[in-house]
N, C-alpha and C. Protein backbone atom coordinates (compact mmCIF):
# COMPACT_ATOMS: atom_id res chain seq x y z
N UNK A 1 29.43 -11.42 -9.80
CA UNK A 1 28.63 -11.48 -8.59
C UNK A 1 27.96 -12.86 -8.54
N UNK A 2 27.89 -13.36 -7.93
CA UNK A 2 27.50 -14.64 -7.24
C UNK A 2 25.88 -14.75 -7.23
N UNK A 3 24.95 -15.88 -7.22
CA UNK A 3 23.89 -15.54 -7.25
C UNK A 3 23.25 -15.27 -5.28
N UNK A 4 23.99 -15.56 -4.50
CA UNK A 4 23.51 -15.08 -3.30
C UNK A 4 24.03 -13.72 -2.94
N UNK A 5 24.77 -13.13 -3.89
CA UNK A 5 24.90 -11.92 -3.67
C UNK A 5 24.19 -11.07 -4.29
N UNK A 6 23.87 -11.63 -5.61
CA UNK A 6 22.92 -10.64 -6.64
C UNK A 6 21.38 -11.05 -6.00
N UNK A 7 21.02 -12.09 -5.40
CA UNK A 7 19.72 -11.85 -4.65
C UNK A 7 19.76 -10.98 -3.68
N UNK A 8 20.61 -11.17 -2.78
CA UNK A 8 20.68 -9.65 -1.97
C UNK A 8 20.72 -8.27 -2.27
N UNK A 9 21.86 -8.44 -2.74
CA UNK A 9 21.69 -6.98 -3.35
C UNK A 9 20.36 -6.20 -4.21
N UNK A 10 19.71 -7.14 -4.73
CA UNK A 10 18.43 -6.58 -5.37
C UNK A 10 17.54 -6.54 -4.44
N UNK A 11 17.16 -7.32 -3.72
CA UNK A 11 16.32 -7.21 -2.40
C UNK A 11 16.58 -5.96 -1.74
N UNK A 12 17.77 -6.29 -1.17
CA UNK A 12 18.18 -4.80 -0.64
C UNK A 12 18.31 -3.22 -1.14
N UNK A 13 18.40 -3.21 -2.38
CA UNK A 13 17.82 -2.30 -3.38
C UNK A 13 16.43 -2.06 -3.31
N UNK A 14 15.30 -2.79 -3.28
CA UNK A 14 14.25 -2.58 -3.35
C UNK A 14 13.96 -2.16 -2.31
N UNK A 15 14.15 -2.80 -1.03
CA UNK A 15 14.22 -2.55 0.39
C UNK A 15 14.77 -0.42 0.88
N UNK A 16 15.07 -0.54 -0.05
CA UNK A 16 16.11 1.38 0.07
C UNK A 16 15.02 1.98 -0.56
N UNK A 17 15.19 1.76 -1.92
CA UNK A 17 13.51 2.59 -2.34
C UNK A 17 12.61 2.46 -1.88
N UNK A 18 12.17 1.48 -1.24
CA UNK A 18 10.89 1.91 -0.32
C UNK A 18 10.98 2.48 0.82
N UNK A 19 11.94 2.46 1.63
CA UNK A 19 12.06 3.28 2.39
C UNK A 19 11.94 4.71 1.94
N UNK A 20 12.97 5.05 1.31
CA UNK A 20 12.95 6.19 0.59
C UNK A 20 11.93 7.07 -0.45
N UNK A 21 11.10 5.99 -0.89
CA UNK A 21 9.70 6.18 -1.45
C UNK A 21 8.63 6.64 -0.19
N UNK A 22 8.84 5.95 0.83
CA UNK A 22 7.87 6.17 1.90
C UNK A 22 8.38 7.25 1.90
N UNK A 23 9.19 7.77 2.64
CA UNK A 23 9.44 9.06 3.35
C UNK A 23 9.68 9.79 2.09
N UNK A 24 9.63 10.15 1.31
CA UNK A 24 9.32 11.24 0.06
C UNK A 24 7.60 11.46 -0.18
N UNK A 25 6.71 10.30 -0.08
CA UNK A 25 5.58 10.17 0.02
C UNK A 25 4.68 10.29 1.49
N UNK A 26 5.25 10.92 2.76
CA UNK A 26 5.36 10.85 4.25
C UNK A 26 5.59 12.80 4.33
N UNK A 27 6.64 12.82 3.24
CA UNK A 27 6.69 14.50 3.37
C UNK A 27 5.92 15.00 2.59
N UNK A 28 4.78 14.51 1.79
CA UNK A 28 3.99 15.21 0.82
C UNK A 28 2.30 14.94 1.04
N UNK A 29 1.98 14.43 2.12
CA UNK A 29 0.90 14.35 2.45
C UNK A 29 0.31 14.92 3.64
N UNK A 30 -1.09 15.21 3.63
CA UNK A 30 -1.34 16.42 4.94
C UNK A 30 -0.93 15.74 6.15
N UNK A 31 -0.43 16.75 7.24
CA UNK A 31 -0.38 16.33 8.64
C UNK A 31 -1.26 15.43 9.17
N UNK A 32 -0.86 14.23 9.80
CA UNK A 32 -1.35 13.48 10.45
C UNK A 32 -1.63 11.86 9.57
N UNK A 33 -1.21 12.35 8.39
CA UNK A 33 -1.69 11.13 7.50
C UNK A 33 -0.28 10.64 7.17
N UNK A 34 -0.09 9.44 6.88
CA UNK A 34 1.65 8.61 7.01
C UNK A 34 1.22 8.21 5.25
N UNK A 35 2.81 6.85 5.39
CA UNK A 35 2.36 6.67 3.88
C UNK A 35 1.57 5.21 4.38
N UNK A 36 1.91 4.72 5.79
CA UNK A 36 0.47 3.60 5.64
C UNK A 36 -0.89 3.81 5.75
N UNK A 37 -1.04 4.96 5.92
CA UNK A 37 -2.60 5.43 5.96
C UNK A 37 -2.97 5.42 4.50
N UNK A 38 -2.21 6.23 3.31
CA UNK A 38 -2.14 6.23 2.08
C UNK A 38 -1.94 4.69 1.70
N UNK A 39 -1.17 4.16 1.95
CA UNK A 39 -1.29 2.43 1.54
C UNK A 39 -2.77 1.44 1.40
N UNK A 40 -3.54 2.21 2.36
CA UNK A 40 -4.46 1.18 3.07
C UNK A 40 -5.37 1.28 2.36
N UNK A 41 -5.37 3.05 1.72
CA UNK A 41 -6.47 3.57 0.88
C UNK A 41 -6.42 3.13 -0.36
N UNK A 42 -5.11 3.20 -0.85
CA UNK A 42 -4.66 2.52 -2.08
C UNK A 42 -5.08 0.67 -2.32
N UNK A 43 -4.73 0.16 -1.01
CA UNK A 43 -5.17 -1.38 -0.94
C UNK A 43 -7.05 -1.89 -0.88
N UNK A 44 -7.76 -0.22 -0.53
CA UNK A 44 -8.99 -0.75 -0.44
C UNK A 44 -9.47 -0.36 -1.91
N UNK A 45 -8.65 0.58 -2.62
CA UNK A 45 -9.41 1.27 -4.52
C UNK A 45 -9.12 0.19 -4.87
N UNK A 46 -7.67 -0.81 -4.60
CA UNK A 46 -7.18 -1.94 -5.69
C UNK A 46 -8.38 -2.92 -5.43
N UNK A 47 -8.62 -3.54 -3.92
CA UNK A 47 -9.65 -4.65 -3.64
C UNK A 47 -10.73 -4.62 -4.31
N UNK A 48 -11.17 -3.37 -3.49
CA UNK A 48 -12.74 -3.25 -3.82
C UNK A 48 -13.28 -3.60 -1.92
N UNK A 49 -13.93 -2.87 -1.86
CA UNK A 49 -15.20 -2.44 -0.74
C UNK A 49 -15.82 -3.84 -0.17
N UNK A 50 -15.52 -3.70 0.79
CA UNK A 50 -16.48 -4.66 1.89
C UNK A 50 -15.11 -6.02 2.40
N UNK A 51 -14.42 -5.58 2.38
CA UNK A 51 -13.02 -6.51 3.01
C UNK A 51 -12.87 -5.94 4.52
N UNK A 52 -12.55 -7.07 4.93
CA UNK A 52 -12.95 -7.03 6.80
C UNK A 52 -11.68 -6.67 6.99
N UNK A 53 -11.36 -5.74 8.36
CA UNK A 53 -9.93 -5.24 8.97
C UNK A 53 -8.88 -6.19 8.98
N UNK A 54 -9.19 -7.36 9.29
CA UNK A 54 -8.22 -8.40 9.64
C UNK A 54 -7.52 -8.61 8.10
N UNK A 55 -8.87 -9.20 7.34
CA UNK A 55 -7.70 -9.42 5.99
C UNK A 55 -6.85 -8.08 5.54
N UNK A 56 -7.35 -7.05 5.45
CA UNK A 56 -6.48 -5.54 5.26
C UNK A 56 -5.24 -6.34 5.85
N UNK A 57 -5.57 -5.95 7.31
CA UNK A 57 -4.00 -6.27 8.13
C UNK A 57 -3.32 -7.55 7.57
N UNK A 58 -3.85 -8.61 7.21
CA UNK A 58 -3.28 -9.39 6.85
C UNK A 58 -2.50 -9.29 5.13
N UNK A 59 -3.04 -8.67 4.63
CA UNK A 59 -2.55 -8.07 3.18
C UNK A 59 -1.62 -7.51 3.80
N UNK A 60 -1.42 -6.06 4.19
CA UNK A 60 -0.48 -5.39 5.13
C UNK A 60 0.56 -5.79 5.97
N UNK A 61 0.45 -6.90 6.19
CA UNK A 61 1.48 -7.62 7.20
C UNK A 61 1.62 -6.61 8.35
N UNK A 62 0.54 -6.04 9.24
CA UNK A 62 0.79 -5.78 10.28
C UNK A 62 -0.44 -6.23 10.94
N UNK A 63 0.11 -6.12 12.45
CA UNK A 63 -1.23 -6.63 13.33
C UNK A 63 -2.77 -6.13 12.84
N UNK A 64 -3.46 -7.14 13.65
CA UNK A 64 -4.88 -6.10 13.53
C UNK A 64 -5.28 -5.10 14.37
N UNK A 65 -4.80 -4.94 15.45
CA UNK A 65 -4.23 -3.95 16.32
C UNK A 65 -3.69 -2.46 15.62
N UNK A 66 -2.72 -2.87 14.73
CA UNK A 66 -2.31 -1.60 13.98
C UNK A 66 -3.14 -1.66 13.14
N UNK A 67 -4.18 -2.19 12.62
CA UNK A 67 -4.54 -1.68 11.62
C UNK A 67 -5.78 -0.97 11.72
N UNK A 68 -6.47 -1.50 13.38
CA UNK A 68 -7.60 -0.89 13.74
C UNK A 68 -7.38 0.48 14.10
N UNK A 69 -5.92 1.17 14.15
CA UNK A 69 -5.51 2.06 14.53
C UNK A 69 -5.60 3.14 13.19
N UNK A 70 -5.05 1.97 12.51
CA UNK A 70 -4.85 2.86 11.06
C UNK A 70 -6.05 3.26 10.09
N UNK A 71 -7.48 2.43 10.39
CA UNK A 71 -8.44 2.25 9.90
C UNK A 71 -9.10 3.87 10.98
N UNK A 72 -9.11 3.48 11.98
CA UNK A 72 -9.58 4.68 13.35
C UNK A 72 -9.17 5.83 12.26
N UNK A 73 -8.33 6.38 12.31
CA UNK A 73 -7.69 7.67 11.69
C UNK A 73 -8.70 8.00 10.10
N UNK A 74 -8.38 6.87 9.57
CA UNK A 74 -9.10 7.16 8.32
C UNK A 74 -10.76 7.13 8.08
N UNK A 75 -11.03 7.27 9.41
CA UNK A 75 -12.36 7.16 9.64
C UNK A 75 -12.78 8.20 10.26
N UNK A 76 -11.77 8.60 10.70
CA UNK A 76 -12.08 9.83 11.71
C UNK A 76 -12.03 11.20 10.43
N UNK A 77 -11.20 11.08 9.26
CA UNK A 77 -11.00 11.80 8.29
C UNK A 77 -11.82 11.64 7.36
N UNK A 78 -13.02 10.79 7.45
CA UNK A 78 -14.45 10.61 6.86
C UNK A 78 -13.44 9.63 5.25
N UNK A 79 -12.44 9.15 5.45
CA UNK A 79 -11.77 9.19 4.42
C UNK A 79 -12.13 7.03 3.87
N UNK A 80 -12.53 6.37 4.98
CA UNK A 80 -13.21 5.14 4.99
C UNK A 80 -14.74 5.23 5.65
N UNK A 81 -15.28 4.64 5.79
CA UNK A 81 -16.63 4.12 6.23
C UNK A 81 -16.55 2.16 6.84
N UNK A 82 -16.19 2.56 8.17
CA UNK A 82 -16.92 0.77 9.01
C UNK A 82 -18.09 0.80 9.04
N UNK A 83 -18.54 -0.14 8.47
CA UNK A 83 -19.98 -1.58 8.78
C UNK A 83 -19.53 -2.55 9.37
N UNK A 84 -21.00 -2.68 10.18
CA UNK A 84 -20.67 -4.17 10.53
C UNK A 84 -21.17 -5.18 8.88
N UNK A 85 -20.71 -6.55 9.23
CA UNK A 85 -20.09 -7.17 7.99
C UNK A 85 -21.81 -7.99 8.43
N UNK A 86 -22.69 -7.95 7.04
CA UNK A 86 -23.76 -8.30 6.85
C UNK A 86 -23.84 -9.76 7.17
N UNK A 87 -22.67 -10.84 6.63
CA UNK A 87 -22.82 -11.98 6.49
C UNK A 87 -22.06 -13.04 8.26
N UNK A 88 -21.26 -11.60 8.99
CA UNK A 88 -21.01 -12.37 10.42
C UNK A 88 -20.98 -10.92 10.89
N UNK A 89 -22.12 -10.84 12.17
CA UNK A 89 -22.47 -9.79 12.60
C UNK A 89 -21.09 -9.44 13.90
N UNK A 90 -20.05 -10.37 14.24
CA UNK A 90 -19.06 -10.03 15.39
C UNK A 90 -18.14 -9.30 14.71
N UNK A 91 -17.75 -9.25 12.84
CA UNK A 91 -16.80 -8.63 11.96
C UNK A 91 -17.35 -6.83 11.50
N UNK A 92 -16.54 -6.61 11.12
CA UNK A 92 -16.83 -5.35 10.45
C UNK A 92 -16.27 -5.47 9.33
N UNK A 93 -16.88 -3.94 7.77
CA UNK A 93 -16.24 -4.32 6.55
C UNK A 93 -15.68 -2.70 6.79
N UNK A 94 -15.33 -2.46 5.31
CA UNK A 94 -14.65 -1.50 5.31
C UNK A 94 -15.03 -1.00 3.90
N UNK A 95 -15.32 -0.13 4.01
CA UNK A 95 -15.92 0.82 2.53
C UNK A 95 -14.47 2.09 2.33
N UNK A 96 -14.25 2.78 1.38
CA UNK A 96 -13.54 3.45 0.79
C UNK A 96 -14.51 5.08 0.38
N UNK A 97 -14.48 5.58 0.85
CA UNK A 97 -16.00 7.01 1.11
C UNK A 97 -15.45 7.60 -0.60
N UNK A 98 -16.33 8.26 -1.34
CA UNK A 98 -16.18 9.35 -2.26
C UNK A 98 -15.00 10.16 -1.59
N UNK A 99 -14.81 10.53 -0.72
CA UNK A 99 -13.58 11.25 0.28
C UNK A 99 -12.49 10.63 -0.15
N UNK A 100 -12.64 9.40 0.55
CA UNK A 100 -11.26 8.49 0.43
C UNK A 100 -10.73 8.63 -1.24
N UNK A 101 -11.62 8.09 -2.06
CA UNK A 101 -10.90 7.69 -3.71
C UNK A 101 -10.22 9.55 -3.80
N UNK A 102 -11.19 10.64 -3.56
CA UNK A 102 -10.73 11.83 -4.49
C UNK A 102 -8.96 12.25 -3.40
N UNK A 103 -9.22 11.57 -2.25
CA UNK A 103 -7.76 11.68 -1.89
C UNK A 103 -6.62 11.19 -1.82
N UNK A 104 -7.13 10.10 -2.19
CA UNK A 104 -6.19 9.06 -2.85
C UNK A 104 -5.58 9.65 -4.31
N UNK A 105 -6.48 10.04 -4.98
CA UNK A 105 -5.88 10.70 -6.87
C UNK A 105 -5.54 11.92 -6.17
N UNK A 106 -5.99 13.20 -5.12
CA UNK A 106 -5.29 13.98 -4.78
C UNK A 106 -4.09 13.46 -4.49
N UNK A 107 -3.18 12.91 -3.93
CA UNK A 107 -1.94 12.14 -2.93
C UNK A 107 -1.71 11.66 -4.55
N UNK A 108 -1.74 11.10 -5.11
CA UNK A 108 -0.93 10.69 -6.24
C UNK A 108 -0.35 11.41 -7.18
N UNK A 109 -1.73 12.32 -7.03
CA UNK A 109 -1.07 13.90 -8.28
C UNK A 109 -0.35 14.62 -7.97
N UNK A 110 0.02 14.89 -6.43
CA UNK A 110 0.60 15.64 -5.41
C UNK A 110 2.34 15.10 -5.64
N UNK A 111 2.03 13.98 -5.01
CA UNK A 111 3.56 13.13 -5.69
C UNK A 111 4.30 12.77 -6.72
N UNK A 112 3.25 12.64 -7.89
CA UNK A 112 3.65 12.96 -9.15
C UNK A 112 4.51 13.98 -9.16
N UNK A 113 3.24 15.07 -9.23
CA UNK A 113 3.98 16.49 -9.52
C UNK A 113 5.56 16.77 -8.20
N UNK A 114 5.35 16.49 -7.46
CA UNK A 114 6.85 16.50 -6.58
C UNK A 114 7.70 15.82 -7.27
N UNK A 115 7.52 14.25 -7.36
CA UNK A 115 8.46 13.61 -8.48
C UNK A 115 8.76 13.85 -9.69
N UNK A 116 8.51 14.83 -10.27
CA UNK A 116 8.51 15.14 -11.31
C UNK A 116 9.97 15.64 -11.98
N UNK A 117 11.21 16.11 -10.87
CA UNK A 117 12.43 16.51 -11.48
C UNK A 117 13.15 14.94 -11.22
N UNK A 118 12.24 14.02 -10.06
CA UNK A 118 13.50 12.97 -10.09
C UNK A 118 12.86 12.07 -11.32
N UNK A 119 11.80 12.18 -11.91
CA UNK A 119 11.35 11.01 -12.95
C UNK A 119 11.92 11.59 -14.61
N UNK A 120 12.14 13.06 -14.42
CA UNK A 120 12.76 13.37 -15.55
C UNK A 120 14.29 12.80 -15.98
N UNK A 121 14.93 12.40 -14.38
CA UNK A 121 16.13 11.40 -14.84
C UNK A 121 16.40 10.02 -15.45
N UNK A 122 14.72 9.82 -15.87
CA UNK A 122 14.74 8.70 -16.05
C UNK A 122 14.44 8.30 -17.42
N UNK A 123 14.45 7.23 -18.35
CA UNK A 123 14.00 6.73 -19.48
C UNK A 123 12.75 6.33 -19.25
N UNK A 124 11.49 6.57 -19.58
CA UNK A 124 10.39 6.07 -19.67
C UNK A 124 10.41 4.23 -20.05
N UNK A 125 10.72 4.32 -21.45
CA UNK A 125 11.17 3.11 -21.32
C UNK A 125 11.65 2.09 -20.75
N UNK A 126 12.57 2.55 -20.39
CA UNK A 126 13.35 1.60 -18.90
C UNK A 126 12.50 1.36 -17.35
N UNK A 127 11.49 2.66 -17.23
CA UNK A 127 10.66 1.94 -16.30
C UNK A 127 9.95 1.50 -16.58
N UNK A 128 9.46 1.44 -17.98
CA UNK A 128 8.15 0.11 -18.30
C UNK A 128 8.54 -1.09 -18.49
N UNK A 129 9.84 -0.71 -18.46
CA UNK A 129 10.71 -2.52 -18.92
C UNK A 129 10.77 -3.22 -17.45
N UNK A 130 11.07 -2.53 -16.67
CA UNK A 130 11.60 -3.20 -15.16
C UNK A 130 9.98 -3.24 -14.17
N UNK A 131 8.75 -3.17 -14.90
CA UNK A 131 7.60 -2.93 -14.19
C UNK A 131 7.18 -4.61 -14.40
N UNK A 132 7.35 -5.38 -14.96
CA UNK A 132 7.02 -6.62 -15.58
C UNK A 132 7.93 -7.36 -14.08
N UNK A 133 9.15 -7.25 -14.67
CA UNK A 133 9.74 -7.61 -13.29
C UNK A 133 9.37 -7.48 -11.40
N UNK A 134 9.01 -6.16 -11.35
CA UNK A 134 8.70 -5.79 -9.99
C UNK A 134 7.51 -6.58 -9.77
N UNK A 135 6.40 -6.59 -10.87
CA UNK A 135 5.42 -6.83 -10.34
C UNK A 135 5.27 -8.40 -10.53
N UNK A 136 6.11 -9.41 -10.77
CA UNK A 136 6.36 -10.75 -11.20
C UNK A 136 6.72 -10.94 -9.36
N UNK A 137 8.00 -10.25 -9.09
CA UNK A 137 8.38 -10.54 -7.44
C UNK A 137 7.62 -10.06 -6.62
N UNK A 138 6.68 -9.44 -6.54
CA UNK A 138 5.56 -9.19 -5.79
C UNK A 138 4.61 -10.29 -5.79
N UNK A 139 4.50 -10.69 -7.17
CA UNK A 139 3.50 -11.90 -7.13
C UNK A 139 4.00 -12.89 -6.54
N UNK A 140 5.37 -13.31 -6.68
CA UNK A 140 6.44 -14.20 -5.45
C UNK A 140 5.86 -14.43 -3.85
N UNK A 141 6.31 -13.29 -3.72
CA UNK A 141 6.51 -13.03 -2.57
C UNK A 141 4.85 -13.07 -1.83
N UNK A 142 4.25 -12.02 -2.22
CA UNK A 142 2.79 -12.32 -2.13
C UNK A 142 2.07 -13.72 -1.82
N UNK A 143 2.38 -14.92 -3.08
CA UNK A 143 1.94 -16.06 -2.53
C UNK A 143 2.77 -16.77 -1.61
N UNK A 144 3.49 -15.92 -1.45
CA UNK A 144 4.80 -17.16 -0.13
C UNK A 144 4.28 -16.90 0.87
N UNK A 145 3.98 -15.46 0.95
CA UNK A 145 3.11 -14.94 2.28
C UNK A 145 1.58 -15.69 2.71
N UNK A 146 1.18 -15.89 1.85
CA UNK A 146 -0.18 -16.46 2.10
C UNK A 146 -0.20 -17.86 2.27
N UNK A 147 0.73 -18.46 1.27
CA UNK A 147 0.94 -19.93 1.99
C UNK A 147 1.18 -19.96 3.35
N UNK A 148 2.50 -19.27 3.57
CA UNK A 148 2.82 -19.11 5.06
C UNK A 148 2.32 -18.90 6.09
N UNK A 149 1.11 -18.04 5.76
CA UNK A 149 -0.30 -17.36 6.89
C UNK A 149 -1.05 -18.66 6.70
N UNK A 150 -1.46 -19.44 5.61
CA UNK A 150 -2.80 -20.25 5.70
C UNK A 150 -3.71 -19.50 4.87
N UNK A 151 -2.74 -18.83 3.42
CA UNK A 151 -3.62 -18.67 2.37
C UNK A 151 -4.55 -17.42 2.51
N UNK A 152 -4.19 -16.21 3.35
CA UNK A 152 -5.32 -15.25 4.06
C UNK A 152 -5.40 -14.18 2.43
């Protein structure tokens, strides 16, 4: 295999499992909640509390439009908390509620335990070996993105 084929093909591999990760993680969470609602919650436990909508969306790579949408929902589910942002009163921040974290580890344990006959096909080992990797091309890709935005 060629190396513009073995970059594709791994891209495109990764590109299938997440799809397929989403929608396995899309059928296991309560009505009305997606897996970017779960993403967002997950992106505010990793940050940490008081990050304004825009950068979210901009982490997210979707508008701020969608994300005020996506933020709406999880607010409406007591599952975030908006402030306005202490240090520019036209922004808002974004807090992560006692709600949000225990449903976030609910939604993980939930999926666990669902994943649980497809992770038994697997070598433990072998996914701690290929975790170094994933998370090396994330770090890639990640700063290409931010160069590309203007560093957001």
């Amino acid at each position: 295999m060629d190396d513009d084929t073995l970059i594709f093909t791994f891209f495109n591999e990764i590109g299938i499992v997440s799809q397929l990760s989403q929608a396995f993680l899309n059928r296991h969470l309560p009505d009305g909640l997606h897996s970017s609602h779960f993403a967002t919650l997950n992106h505010l436990y990793r940050v940490g509390n008081g990050t304004t909508p825009l950068a979210i969306a901009n982490a997210m790579q979707v508008t701020k439009a969608t994300m005020t949408h996506t933020l709406a929902v999880l607010e409406k589910r007591e599952l975030v908390e908006i402030r306005a942002n202490p240090s520019d009163g036209r922004s808002k921040t974004v807090f992560l509620t006692p709600a949000g974290r225990a449903f976030r580890l609910a939604a993980i344990g939930d999926v666990t335990a669902a994943m649980a006959t497809v992770a038994s096909l697997f070598d433990r080992a072998a996914l701690e070996a290929s975790l170094p990797t994933l998370q090396r091309v994330r770090k890639i890709l990640d700063a290409e993105r931010a160069h590309r935005s203007g560093g957001d």
